[in-house]
C-alpha atoms as a PDB file:
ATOM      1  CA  UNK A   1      45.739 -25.870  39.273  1.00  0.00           C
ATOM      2  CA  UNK A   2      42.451 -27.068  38.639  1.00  0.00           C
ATOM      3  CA  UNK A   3      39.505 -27.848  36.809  1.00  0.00           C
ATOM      4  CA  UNK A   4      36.110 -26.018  37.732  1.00  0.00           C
ATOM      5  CA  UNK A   5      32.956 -27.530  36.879  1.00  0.00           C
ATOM      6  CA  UNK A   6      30.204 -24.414  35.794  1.00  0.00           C
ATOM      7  CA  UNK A   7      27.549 -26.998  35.182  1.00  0.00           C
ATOM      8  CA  UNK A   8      25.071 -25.441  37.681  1.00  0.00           C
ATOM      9  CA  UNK A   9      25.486 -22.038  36.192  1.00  0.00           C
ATOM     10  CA  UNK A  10      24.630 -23.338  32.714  1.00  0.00           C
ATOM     11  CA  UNK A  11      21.885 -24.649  34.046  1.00  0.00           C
ATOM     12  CA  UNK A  12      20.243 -22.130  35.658  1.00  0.00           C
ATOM     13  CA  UNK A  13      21.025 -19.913  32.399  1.00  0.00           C
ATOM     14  CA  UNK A  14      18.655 -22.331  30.182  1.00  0.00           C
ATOM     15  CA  UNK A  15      16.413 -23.219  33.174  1.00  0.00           C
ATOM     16  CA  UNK A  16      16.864 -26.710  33.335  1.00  0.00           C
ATOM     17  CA  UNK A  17      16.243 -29.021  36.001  1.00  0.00           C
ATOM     18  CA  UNK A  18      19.107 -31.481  37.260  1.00  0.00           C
ATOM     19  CA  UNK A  19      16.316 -34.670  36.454  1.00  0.00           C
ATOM     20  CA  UNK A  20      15.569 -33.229  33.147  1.00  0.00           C
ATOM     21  CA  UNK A  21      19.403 -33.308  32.240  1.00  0.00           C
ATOM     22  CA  UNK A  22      19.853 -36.710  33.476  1.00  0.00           C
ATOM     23  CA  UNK A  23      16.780 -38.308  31.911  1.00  0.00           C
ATOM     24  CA  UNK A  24      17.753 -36.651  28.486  1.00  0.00           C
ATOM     25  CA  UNK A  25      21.376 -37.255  28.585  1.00  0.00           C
ATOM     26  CA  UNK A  26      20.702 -41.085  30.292  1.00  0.00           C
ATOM     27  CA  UNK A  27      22.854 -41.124  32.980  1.00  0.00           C
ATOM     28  CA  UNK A  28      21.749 -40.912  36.942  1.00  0.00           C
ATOM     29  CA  UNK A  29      20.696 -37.788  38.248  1.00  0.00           C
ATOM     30  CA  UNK A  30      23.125 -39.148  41.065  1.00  0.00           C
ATOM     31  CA  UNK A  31      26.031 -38.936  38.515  1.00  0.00           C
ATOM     32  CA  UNK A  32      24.656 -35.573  37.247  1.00  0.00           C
ATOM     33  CA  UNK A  33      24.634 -34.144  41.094  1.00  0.00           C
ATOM     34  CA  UNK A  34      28.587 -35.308  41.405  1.00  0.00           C
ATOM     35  CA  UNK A  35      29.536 -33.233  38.613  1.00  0.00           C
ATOM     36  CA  UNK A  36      27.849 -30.593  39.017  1.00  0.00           C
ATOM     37  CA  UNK A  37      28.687 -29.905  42.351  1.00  0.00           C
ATOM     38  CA  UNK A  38      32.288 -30.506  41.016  1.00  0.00           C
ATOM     39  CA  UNK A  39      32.941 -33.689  42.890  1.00  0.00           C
ATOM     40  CA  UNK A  40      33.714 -35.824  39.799  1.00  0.00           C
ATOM     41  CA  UNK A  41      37.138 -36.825  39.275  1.00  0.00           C
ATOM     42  CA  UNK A  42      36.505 -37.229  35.414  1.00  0.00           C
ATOM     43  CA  UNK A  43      34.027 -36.913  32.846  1.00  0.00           C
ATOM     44  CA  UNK A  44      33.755 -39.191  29.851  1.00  0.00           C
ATOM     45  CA  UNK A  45      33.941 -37.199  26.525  1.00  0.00           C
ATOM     46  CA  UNK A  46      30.625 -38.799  25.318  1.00  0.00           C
ATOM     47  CA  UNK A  47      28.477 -37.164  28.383  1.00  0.00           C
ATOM     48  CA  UNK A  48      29.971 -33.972  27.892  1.00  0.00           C
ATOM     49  CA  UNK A  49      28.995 -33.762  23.983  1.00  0.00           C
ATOM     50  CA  UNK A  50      25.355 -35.138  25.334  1.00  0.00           C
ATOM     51  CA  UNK A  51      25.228 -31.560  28.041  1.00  0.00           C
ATOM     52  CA  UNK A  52      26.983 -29.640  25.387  1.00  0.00           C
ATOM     53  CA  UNK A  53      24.218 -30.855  22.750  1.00  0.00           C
ATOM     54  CA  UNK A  54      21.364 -30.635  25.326  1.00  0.00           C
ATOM     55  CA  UNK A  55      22.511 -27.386  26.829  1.00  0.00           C
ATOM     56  CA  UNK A  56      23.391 -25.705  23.165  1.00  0.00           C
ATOM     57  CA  UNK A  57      26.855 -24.433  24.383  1.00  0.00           C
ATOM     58  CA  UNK A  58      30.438 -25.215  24.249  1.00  0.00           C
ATOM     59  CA  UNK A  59      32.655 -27.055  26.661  1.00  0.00           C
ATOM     60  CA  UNK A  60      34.571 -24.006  27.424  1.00  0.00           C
ATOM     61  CA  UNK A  61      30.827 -22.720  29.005  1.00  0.00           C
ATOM     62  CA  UNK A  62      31.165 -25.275  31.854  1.00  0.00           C
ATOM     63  CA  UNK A  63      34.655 -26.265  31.752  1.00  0.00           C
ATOM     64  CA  UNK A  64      37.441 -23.634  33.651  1.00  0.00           C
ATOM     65  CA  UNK A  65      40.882 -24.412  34.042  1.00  0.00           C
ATOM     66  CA  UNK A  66      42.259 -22.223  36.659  1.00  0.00           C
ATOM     67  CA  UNK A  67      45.975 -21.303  38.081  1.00  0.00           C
END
């Protein structure tokens, strides 16, 4: 079981730039580059409402819980 991270694929959909994200959502574009190469071992609520709201989607669009 695990969790996959689809950050990079909502990304590309809205064409926006890893350093764009992290400068609008203030957090490192370091940070930004862990998760979304699905290397983060959590992800605070708070950041993920920020790439929802930035992003315009849900967290089910870059959140995947698979078997």
């Amino acid at each position: 079981m695990s969790i996959i991270i689809n950050l990079d694929v909502m990304m590309a959909k809205r064409k926006v730039r890893l350093g764009e994200l992290a400068k609008s959502i203030g957090i490192t574009e370091a940070n930004l580059s862990i998760l979304k190469n699905g290397k983060a071992k959590a992800i605070r609520l708070t950041t993920l409402n920020e790439i929802c709201n930035f992003l315009d989607c849900q967290p089910g669009d870059i959140l995947e819980f698979k078997q």
